[in-house]
Protein backbone atom coordinates (compact mmCIF):
# COMPACT_ATOMS: atom_id res chain seq x y z
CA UNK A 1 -174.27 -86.69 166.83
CA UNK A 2 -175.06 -86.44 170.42
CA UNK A 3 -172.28 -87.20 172.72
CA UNK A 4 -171.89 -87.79 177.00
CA UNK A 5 -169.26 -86.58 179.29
CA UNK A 6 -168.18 -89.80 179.54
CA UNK A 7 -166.86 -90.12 176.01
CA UNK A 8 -166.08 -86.64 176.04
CA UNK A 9 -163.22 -88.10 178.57
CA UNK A 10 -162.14 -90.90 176.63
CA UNK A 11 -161.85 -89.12 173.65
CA UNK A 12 -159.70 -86.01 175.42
CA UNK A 13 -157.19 -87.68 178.19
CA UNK A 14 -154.65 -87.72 176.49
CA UNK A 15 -154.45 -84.39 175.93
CA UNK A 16 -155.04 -82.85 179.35
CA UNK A 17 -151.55 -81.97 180.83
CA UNK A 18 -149.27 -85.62 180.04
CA UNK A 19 -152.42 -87.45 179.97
CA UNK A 20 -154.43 -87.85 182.87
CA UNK A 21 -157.39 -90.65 183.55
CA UNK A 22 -158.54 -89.01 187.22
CA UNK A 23 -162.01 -88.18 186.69
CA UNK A 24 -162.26 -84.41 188.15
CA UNK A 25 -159.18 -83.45 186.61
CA UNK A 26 -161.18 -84.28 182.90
CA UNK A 27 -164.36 -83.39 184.20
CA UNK A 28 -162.77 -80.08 184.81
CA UNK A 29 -161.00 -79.63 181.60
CA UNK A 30 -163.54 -80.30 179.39
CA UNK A 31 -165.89 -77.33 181.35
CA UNK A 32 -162.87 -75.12 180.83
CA UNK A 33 -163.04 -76.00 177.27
CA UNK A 34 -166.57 -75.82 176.53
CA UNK A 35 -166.88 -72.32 178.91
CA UNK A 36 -164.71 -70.90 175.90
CA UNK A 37 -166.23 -72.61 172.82
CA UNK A 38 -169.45 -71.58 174.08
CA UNK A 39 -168.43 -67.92 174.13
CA UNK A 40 -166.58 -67.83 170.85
CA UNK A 41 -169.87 -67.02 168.63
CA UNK A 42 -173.31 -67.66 168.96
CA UNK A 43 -173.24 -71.06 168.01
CA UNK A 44 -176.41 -72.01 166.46
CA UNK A 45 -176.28 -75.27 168.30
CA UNK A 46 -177.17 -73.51 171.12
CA UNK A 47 -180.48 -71.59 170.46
CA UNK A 48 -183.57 -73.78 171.77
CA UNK A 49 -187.23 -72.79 171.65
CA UNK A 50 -189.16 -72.77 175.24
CA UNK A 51 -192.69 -71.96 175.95
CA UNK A 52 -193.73 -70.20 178.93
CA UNK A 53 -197.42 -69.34 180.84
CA UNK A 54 -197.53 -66.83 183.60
CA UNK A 55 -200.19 -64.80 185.21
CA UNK A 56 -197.42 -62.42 186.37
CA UNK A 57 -195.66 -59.21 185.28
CA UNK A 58 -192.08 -60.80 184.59
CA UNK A 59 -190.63 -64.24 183.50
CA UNK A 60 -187.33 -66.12 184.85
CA UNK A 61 -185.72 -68.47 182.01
CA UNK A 62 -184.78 -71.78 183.22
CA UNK A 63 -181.61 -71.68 185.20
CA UNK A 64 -179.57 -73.15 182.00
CA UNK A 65 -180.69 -70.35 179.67
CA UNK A 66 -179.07 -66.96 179.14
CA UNK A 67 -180.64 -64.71 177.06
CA UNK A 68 -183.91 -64.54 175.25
CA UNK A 69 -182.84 -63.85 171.22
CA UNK A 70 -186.66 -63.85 170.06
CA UNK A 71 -189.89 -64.07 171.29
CA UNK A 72 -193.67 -64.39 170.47
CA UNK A 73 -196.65 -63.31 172.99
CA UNK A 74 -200.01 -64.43 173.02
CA UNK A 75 -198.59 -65.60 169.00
CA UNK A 76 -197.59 -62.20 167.96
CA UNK A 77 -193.98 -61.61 167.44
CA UNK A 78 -192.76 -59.05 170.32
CA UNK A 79 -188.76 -57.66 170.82
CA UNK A 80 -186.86 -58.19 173.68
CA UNK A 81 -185.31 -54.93 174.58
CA UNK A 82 -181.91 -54.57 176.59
CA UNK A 83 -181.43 -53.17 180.39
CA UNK A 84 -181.15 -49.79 179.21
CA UNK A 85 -184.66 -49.51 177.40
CA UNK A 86 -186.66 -47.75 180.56
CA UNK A 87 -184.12 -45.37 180.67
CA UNK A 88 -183.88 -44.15 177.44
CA UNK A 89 -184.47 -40.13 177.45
CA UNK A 90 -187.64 -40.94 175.00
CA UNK A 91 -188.63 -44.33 176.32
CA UNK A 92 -191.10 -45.76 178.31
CA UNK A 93 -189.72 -44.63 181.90
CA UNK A 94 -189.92 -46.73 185.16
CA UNK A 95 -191.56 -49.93 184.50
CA UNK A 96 -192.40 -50.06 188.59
CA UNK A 97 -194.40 -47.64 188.03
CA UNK A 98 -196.76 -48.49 185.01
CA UNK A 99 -196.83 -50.83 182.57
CA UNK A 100 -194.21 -49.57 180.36
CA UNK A 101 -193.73 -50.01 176.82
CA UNK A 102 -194.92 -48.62 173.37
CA UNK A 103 -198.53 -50.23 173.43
CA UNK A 104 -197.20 -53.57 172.00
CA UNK A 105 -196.84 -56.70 174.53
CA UNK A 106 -193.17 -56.90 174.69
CA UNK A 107 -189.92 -58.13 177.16
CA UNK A 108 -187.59 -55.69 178.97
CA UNK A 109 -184.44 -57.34 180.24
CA UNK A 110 -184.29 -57.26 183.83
CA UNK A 111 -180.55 -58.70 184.32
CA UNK A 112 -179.07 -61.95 184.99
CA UNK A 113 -178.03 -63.34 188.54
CA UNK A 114 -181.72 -63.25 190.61
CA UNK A 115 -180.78 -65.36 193.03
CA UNK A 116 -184.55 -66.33 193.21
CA UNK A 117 -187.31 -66.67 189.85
CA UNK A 118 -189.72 -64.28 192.19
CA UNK A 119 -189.64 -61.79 194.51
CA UNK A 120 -190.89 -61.53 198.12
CA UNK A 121 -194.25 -60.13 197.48
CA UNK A 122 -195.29 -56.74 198.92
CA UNK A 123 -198.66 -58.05 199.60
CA UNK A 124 -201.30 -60.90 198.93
CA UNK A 125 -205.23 -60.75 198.67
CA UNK A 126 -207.23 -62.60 201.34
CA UNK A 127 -210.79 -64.49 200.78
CA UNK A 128 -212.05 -62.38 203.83
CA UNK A 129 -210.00 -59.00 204.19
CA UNK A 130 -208.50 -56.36 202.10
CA UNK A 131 -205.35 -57.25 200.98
CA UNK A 132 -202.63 -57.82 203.74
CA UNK A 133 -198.86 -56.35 203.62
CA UNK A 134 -196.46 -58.24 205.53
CA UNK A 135 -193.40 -56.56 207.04
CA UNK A 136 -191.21 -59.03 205.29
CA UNK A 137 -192.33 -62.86 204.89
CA UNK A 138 -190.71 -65.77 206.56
CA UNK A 139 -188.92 -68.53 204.25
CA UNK A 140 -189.38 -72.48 204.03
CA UNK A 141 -187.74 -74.82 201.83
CA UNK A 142 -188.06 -78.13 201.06
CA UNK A 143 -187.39 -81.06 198.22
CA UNK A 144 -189.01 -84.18 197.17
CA UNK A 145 -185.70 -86.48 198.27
CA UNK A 146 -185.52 -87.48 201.77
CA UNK A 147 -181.93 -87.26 201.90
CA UNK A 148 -181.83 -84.04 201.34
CA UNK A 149 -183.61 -83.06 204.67
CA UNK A 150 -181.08 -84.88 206.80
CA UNK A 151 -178.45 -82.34 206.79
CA UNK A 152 -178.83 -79.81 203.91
CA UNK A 153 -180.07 -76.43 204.39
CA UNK A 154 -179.84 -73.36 202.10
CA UNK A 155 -178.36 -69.66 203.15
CA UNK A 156 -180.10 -67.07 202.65
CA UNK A 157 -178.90 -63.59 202.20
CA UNK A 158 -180.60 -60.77 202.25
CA UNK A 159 -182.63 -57.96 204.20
CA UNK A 160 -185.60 -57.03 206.69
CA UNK A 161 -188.45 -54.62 206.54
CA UNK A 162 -185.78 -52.17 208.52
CA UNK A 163 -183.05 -53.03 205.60
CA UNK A 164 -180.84 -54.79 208.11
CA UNK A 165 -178.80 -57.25 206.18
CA UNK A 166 -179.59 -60.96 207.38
CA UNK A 167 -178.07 -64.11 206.96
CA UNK A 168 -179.87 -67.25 208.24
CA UNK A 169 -179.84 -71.23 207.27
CA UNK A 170 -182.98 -72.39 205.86
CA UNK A 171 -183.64 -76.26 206.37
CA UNK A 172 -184.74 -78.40 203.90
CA UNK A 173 -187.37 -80.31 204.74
CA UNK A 174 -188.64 -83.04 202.85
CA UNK A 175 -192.49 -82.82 201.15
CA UNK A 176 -195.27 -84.93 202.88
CA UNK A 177 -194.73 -88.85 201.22
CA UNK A 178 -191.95 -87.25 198.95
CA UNK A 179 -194.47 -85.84 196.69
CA UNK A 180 -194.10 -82.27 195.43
CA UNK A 181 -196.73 -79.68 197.04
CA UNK A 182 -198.05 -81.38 199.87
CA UNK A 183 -197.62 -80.85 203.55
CA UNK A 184 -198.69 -81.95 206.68
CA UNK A 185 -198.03 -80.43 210.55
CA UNK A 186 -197.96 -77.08 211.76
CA UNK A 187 -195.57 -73.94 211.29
CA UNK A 188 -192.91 -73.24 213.57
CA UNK A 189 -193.85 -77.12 214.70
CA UNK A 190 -193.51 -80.03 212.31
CA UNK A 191 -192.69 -77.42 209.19
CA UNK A 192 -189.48 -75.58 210.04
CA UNK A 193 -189.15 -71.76 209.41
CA UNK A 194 -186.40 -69.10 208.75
CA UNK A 195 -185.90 -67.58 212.45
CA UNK A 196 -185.99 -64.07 209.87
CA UNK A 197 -188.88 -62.33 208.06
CA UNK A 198 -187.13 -61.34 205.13
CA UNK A 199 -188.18 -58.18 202.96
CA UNK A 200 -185.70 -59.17 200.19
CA UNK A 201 -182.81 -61.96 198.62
CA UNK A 202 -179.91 -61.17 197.49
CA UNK A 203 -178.01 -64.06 197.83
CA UNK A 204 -178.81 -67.79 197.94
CA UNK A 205 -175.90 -70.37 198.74
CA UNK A 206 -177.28 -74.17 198.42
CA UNK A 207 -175.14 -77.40 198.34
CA UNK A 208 -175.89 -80.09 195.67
CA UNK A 209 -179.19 -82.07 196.69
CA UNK A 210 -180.62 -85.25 195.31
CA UNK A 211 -183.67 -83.68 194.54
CA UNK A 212 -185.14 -80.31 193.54
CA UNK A 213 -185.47 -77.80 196.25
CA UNK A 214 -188.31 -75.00 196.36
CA UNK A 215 -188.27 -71.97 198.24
CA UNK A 216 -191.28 -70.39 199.71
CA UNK A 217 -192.47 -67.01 201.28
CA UNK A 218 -194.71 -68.22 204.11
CA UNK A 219 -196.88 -65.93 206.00
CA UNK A 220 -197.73 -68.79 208.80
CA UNK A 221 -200.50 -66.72 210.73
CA UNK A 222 -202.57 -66.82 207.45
CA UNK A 223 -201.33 -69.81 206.00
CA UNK A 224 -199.86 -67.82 202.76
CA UNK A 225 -197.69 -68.90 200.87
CA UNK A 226 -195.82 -67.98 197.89
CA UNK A 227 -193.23 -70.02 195.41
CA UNK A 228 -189.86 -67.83 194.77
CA UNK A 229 -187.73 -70.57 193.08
CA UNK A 230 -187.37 -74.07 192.04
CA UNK A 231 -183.43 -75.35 191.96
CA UNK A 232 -181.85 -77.65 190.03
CA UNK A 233 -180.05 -80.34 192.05
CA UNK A 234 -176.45 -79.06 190.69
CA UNK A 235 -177.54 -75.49 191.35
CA UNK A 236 -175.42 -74.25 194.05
CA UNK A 237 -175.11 -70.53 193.31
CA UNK A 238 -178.51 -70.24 191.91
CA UNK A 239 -179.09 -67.22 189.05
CA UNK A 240 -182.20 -66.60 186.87
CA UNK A 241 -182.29 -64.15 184.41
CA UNK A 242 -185.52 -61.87 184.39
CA UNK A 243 -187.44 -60.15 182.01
CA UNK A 244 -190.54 -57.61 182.21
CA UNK A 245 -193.62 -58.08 180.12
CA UNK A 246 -194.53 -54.41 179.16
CA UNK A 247 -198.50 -53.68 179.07
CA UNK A 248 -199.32 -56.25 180.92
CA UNK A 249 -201.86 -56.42 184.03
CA UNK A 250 -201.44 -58.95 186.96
CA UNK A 251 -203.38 -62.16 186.57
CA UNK A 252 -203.86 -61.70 183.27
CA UNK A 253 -202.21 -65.05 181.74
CA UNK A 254 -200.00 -64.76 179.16
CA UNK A 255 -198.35 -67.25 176.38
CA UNK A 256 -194.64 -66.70 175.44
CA UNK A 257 -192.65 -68.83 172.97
CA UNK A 258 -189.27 -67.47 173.46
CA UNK A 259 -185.79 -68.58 171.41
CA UNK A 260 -183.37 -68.92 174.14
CA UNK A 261 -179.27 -69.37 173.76
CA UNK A 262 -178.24 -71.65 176.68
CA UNK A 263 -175.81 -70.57 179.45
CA UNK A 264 -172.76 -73.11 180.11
CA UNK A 265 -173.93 -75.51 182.63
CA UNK A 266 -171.04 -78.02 184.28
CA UNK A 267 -171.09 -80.99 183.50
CA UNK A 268 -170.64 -83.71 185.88
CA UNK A 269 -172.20 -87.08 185.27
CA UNK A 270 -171.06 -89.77 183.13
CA UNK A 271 -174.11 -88.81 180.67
CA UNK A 272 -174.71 -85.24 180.83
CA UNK A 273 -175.01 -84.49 176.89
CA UNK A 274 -172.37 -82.23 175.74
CA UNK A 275 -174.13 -78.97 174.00
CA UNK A 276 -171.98 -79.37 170.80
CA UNK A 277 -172.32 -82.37 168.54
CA UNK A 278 -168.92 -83.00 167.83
CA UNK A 279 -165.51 -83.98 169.56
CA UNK A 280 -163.45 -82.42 167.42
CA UNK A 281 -163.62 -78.54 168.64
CA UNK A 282 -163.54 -80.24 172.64
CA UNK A 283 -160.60 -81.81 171.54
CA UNK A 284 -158.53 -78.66 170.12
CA UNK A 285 -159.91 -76.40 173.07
CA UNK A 286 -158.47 -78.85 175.44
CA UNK A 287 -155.11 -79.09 173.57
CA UNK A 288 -155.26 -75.09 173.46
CA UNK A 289 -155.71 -75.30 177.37
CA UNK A 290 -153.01 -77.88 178.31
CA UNK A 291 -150.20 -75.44 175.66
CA UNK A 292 -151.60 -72.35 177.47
CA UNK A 293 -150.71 -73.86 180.72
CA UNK A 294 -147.55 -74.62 179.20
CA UNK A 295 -146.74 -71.06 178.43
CA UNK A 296 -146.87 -71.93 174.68
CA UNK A 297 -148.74 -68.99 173.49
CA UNK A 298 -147.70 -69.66 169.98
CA UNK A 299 -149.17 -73.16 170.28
CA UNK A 300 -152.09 -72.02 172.20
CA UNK A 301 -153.47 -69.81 169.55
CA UNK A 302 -152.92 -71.63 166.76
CA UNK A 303 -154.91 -75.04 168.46
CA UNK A 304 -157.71 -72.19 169.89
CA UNK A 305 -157.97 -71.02 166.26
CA UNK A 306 -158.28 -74.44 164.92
CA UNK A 307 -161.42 -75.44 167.64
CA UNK A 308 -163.02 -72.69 166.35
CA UNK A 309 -162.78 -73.26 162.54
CA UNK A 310 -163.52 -76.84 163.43
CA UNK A 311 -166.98 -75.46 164.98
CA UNK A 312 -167.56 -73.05 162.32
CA UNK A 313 -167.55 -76.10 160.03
CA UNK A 314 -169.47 -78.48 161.84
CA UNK A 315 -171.77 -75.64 162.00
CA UNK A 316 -172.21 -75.01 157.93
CA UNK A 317 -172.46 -78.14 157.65
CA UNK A 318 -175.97 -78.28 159.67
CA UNK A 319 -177.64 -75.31 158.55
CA UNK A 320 -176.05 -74.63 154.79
CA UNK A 321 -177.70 -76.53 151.62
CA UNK A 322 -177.70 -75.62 148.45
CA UNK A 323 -179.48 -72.85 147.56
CA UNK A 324 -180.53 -71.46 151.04
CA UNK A 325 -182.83 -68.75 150.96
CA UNK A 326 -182.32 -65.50 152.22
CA UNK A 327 -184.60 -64.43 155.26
CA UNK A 328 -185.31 -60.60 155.06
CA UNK A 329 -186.59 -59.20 158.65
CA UNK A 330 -187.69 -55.58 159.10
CA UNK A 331 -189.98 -54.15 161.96
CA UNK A 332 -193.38 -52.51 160.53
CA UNK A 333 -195.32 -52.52 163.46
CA UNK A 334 -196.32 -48.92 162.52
CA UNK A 335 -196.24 -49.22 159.09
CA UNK A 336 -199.18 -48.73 156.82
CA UNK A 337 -199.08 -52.74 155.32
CA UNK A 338 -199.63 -53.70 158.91
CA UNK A 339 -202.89 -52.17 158.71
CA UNK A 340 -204.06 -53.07 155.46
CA UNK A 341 -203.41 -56.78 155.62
CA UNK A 342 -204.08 -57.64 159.25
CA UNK A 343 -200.99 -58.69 159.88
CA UNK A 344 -201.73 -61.59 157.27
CA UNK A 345 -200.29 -62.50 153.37
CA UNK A 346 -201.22 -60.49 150.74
């Protein structure tokens, strides 16, 4: 069963400190408390299944997932190998500098914490000219809520074509009639500019909006421009995780169904959705929390041990029925029954 922040509240105020009913001071116990179910074990209520098309080299999960667990591409089941895999003394190398990989279509984690889905290209192709490289691009955002363009702006961290660090406000400006990709007016004129070509972002600082905010690379004496990021209103320390798609060619599009375990997100509304289905382990965390505080480690443990076994259950009691199978997986991508039945049933 499905349950919102706002009963999430109801059902744990009495347990925060001597009972509380101020809103942030539940709001922010029950993110302490979910922050450390979530990290307990890999629940299986939070694996979901996401689909994604690019025409580039590398994918960013949505800003609420973590890690990729499993993945298909173009339908064929690939792996999703760990930072380390490009350095491995037999591996595939330096992925910046070819393809990488064994032959198969596969991801390489690329880390967590981009502060942007894209980077800053290097260069673009032109209709009329060889392709053109920029010493650094210039940076616009903007959102489809009005409001936002009154007074918020985004900061921008990062470095020039000379690797200087720079730092520079980015205003949000509003899209033409509110509606997402259009624009109307003139750079540097009507449609506002970073002051700063910027080579590369390290760091993006953005205060809650009303409405999603994009950030673009804009080349205004050609009129190029190029989508880094999309942020979720509550994003205010935006961070993608990245992955590589080995053997891959640019603009060649490619279809990935990924399995995905979700990153703890804050909640703050009255109906965000809590990512567990049940009270009960919120509950004991919180209890676990307010003895903790107390300097009852005793206590502490013992309701931190019970929010756990309380998951556990709730848990079993989704995914074990009588008689469930066991699931064998092994890797025979080399194997000679690969070949012989075409990757089909015998």
């Amino acid at each position: 069963m499905l349950h919102t922040l706002s009963e999430a509240r109801t059902a744990v105020k009495r347990f925060v400190g001597s009972g509380t009913c101020d809103t942030d001071t539940l709001n922010a116990a029950i993110n302490e408390a979910l922050e450390r179910l979530l990290d307990l074990q890999p629940w299986e209520c939070l694996k979901r299944n996401i689909r994604i098309t690019t025409c580039n080299n590398c994918i960013s999960l949505p800003y609420e997932a973590e890690t990729v667990l499993a993945v298909d591409l173009n339908g064929i089941p690939g792996r999703a190998y760990g930072q380390m895999y490009q350095f491995l003394a037999s591996g595939p190398g330096d992925f910046a500098t070819h393809g990488g990989g064994s032959g198969f279509r596969d991801l390489a984690d690329m880390g967590d914490q981009w502060p942007t889905m894209f980077d800053i290209p290097t260069s673009y192709p032109t209709s009329d000219t060889d392709d053109v490289y920029p010493e650094g691009m210039r940076l616009a955002a903007f959102s489809t809520n009005g409001a936002d363009a009154v007074l918020a702006s985004v900061t921008v961290v990062g470095k020039n074509f000379k690797n200087e660090d720079v730092t520079e406000d980015v205003k949000i400006q509003k899209w033409h009639g509110g509606v997402e990709g259009e624009l109307q007016g003139r750079w540097d004129r009507s449609l506002k500019l970073s002051t700063n070509s910027f080579k590369e972002i390290i760091r993006v600082l953005k205060p809650e909006t009303k409405g999603y905010v994009c950030l673009y690379a804009v080349d205004p004496s050609r009129d190029f421009m190029f989508n880094l990021a999309k942020y979720h209103p509550k994003q205010t320390i935006p961070g993608f995780r990245r992955y590589r798609i080995t053997n891959k060619s640019y603009g060649e599009f490619t279809s990935i169904l990924a399995m995905v375990r979700l990153r703890h997100v804050p909640l703050v509304s009255d109906n965000d959705i809590l990512p567990i289905d049940s009270i009960q382990p919120l509950k004991l965390m919180v209890m676990a929390i307010t003895a903790e505080n107390a300097k009852d480690a005793a206590s502490a443990a013992t309701y931190m041990g019970a929010a756990q076994a309380a998951m556990t259950k709730r848990e079993e009691a989704k995914t074990m029925t009588l008689g469930t199978p066991a699931i064998l997986n092994m890797d025979y991508r080399l194997s000679i029954g690969r070949r012989v039945n075409g990757r089909g049933c015998l």
